[in-house]
C-alpha atoms as a PDB file:
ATOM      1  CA  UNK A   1      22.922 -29.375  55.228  1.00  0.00           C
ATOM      2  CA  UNK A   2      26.257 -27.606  53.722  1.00  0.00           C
ATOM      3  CA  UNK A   3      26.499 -27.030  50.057  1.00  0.00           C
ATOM      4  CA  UNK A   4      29.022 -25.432  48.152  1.00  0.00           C
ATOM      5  CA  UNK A   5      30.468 -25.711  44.709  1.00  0.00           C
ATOM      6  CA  UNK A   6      34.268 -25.858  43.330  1.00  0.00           C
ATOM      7  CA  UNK A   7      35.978 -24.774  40.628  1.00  0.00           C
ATOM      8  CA  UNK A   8      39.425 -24.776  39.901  1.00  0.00           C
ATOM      9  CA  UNK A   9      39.540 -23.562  37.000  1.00  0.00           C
ATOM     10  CA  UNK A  10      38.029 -19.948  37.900  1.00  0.00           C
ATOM     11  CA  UNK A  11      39.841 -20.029  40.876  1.00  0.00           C
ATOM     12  CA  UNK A  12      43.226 -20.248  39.843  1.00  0.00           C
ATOM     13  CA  UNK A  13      43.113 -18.012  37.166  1.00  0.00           C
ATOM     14  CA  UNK A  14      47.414 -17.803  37.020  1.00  0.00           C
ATOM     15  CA  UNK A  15      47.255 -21.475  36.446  1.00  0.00           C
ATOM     16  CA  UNK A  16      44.721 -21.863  34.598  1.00  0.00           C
ATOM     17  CA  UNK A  17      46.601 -19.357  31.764  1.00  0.00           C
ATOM     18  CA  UNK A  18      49.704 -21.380  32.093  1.00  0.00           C
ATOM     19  CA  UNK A  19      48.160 -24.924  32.244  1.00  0.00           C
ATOM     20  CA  UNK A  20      45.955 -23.439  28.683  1.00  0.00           C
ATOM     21  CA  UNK A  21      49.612 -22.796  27.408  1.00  0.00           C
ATOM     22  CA  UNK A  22      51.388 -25.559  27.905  1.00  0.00           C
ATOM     23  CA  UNK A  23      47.871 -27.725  26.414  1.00  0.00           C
ATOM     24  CA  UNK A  24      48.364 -25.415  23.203  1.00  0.00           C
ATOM     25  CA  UNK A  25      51.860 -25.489  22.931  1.00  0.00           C
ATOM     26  CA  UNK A  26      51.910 -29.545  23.637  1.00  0.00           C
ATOM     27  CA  UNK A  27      49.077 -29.971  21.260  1.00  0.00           C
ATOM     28  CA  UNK A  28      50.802 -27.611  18.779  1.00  0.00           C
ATOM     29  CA  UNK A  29      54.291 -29.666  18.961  1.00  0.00           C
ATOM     30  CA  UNK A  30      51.912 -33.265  18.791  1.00  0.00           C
ATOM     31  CA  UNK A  31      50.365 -31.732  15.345  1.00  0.00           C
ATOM     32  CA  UNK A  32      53.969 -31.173  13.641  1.00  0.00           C
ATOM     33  CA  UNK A  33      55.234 -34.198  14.973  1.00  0.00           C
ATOM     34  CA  UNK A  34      52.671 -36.108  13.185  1.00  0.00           C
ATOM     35  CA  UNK A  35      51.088 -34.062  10.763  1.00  0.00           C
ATOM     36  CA  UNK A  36      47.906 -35.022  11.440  1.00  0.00           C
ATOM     37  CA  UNK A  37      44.675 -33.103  12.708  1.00  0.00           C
ATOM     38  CA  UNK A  38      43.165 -35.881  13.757  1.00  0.00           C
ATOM     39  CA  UNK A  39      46.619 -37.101  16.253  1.00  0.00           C
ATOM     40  CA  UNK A  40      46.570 -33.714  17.265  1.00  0.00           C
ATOM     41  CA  UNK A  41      42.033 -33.551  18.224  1.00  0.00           C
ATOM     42  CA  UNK A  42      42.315 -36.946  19.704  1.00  0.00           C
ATOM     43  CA  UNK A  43      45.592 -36.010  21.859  1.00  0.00           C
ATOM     44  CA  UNK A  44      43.310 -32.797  22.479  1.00  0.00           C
ATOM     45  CA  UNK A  45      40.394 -35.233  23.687  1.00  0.00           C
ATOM     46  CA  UNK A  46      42.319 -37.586  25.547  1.00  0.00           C
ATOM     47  CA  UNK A  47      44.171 -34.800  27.627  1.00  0.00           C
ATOM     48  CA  UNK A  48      41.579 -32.301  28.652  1.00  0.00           C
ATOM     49  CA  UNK A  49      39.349 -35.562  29.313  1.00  0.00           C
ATOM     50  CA  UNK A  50      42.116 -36.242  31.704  1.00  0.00           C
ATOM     51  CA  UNK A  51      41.649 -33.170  33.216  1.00  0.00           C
ATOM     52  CA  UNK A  52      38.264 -32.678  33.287  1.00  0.00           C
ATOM     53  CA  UNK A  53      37.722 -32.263  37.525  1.00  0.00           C
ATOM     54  CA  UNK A  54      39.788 -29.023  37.058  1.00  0.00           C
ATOM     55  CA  UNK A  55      38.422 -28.189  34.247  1.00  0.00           C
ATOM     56  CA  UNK A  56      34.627 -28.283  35.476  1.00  0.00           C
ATOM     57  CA  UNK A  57      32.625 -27.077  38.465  1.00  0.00           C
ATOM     58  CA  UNK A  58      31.932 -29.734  41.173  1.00  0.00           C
ATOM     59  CA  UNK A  59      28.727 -28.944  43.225  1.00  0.00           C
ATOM     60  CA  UNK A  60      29.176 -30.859  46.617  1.00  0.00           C
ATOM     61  CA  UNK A  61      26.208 -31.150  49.228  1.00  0.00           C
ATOM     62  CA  UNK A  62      26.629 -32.518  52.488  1.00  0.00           C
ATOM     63  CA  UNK A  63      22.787 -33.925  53.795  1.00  0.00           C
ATOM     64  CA  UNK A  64      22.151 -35.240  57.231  1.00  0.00           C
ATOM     65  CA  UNK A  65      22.234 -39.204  55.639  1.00  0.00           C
ATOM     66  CA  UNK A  66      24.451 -38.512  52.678  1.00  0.00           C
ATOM     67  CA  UNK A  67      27.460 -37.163  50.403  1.00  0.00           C
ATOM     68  CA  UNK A  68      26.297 -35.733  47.061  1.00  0.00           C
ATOM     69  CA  UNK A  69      28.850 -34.658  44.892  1.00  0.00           C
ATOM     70  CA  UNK A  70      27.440 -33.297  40.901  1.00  0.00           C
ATOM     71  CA  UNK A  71      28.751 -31.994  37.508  1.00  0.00           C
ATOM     72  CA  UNK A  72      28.186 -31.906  34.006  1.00  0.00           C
ATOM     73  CA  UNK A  73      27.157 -35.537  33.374  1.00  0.00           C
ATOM     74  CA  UNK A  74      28.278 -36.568  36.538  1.00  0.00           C
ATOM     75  CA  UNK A  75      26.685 -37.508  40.020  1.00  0.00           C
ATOM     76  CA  UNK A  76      27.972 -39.496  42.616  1.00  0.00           C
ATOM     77  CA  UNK A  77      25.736 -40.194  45.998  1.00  0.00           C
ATOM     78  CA  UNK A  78      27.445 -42.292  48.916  1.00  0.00           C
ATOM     79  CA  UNK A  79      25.667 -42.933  52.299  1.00  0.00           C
ATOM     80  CA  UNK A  80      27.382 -41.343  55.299  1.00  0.00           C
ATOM     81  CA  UNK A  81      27.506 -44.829  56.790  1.00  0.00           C
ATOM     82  CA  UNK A  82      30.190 -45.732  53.918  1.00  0.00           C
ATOM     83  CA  UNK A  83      33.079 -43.793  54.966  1.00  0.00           C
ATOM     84  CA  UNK A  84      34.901 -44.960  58.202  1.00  0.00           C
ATOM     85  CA  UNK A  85      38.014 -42.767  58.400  1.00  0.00           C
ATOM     86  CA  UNK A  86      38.800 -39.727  56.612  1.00  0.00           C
ATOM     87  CA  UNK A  87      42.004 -37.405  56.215  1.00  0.00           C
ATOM     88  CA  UNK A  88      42.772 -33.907  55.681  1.00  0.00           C
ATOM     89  CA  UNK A  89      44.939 -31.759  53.666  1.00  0.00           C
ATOM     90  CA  UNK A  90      45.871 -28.257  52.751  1.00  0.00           C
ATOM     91  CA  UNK A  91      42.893 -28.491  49.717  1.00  0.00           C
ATOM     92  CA  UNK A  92      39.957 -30.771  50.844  1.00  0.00           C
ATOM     93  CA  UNK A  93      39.428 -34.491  52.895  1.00  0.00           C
ATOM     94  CA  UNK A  94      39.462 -37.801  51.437  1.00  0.00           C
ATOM     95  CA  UNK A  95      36.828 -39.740  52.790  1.00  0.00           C
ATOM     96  CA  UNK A  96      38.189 -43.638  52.849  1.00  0.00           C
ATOM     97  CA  UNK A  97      35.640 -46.688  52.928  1.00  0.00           C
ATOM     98  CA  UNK A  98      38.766 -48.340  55.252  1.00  0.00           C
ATOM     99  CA  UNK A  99      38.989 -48.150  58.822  1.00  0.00           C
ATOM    100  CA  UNK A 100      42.621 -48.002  58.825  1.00  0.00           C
ATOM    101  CA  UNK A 101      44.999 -46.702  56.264  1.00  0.00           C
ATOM    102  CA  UNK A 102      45.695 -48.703  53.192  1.00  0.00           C
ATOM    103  CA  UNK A 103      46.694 -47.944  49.551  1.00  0.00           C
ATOM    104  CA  UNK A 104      43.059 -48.687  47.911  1.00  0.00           C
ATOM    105  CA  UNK A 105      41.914 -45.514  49.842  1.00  0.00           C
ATOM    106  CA  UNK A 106      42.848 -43.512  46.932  1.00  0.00           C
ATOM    107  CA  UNK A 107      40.844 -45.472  44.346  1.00  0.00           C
ATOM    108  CA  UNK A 108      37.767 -46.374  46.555  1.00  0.00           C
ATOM    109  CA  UNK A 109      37.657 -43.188  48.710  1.00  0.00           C
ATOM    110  CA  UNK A 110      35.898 -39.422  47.730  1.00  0.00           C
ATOM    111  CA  UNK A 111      38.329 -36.431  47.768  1.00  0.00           C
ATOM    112  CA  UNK A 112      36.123 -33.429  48.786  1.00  0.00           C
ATOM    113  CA  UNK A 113      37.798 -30.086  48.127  1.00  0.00           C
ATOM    114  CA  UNK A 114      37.135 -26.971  49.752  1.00  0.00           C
ATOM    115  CA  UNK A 115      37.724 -24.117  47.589  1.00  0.00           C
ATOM    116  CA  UNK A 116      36.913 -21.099  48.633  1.00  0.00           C
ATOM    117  CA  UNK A 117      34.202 -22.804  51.386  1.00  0.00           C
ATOM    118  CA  UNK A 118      35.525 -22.671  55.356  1.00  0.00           C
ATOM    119  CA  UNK A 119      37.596 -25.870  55.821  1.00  0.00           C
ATOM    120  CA  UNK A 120      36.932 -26.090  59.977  1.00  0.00           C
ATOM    121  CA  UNK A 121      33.322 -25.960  59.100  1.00  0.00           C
ATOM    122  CA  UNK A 122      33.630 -28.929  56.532  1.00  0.00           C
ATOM    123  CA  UNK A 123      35.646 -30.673  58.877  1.00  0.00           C
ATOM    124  CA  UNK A 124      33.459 -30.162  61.316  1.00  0.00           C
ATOM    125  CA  UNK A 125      30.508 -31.692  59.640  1.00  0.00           C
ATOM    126  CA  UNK A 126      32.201 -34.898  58.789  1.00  0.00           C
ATOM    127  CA  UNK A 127      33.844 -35.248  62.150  1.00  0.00           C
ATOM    128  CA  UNK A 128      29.975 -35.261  63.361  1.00  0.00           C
ATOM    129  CA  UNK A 129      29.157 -37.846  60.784  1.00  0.00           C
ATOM    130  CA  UNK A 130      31.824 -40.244  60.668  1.00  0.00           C
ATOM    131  CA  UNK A 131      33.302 -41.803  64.261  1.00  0.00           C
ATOM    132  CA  UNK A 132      37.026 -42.455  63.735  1.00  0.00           C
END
């Protein structure tokens, strides 16, 4: 079993400052633009809702059968036996349900991130569980 939890927000501290000021300075030009509160809360809503897997911490847990991934209202479980082909990048793997590449990967695959956890030794544990 691996487990390990992400969060982007407290780990990129230099843009998280920047990405607050640019939300308060986009939400401050939306509120004169309309002159409304209310534009201004539900452009508020809309965009940090948007952003909300930087925003919160993403427990992932690799098990000998499966994937679970957990946040704040949110859990996702997946069966190794779902993911046939995976690909890795500079900040996680994307596990794809596809054999071979194929644009739905991105909407039907996982995206596991790394953080601050040793990427060989991720990689390593899904290169055990899924045969390419």
């Amino acid at each position: 079993m691996l487990s390990w939890t992400v969060h982007p927000l407290a780990e990129n501290w230099r843009k998280s400052v920047l990405l607050g000021l640019f939300l308060v300075l986009l939400l401050f030009i939306i509120y004169v633009g309309f002159q409304s509160i209310y534009v201004a809360v539900l452009s508020a809503i809309f965009l940090i809702g948007s952003l909300y897997k930087y925003f919160l911490p993403f427990h992932h847990q690799f098990e000998a059968d499966r994937l679970v991934i957990t946040s704040c209202c949110y859990k996702m479980e997946r069966p190794w036996e779902t993911f046939r082909s995976f690909y890795v990048d500079a900040n996680g793997v994307l596990l794809s349900p596809f054999a071979h590449p194929t644009r739905l990967e991105n909407f039907r695959g996982v995206y596991v991130r790394f953080g601050k956890h040793s990427p060989e030794e991720i990689v390593n544990f899904i290169t055990k569980k899924i045969k390419d």
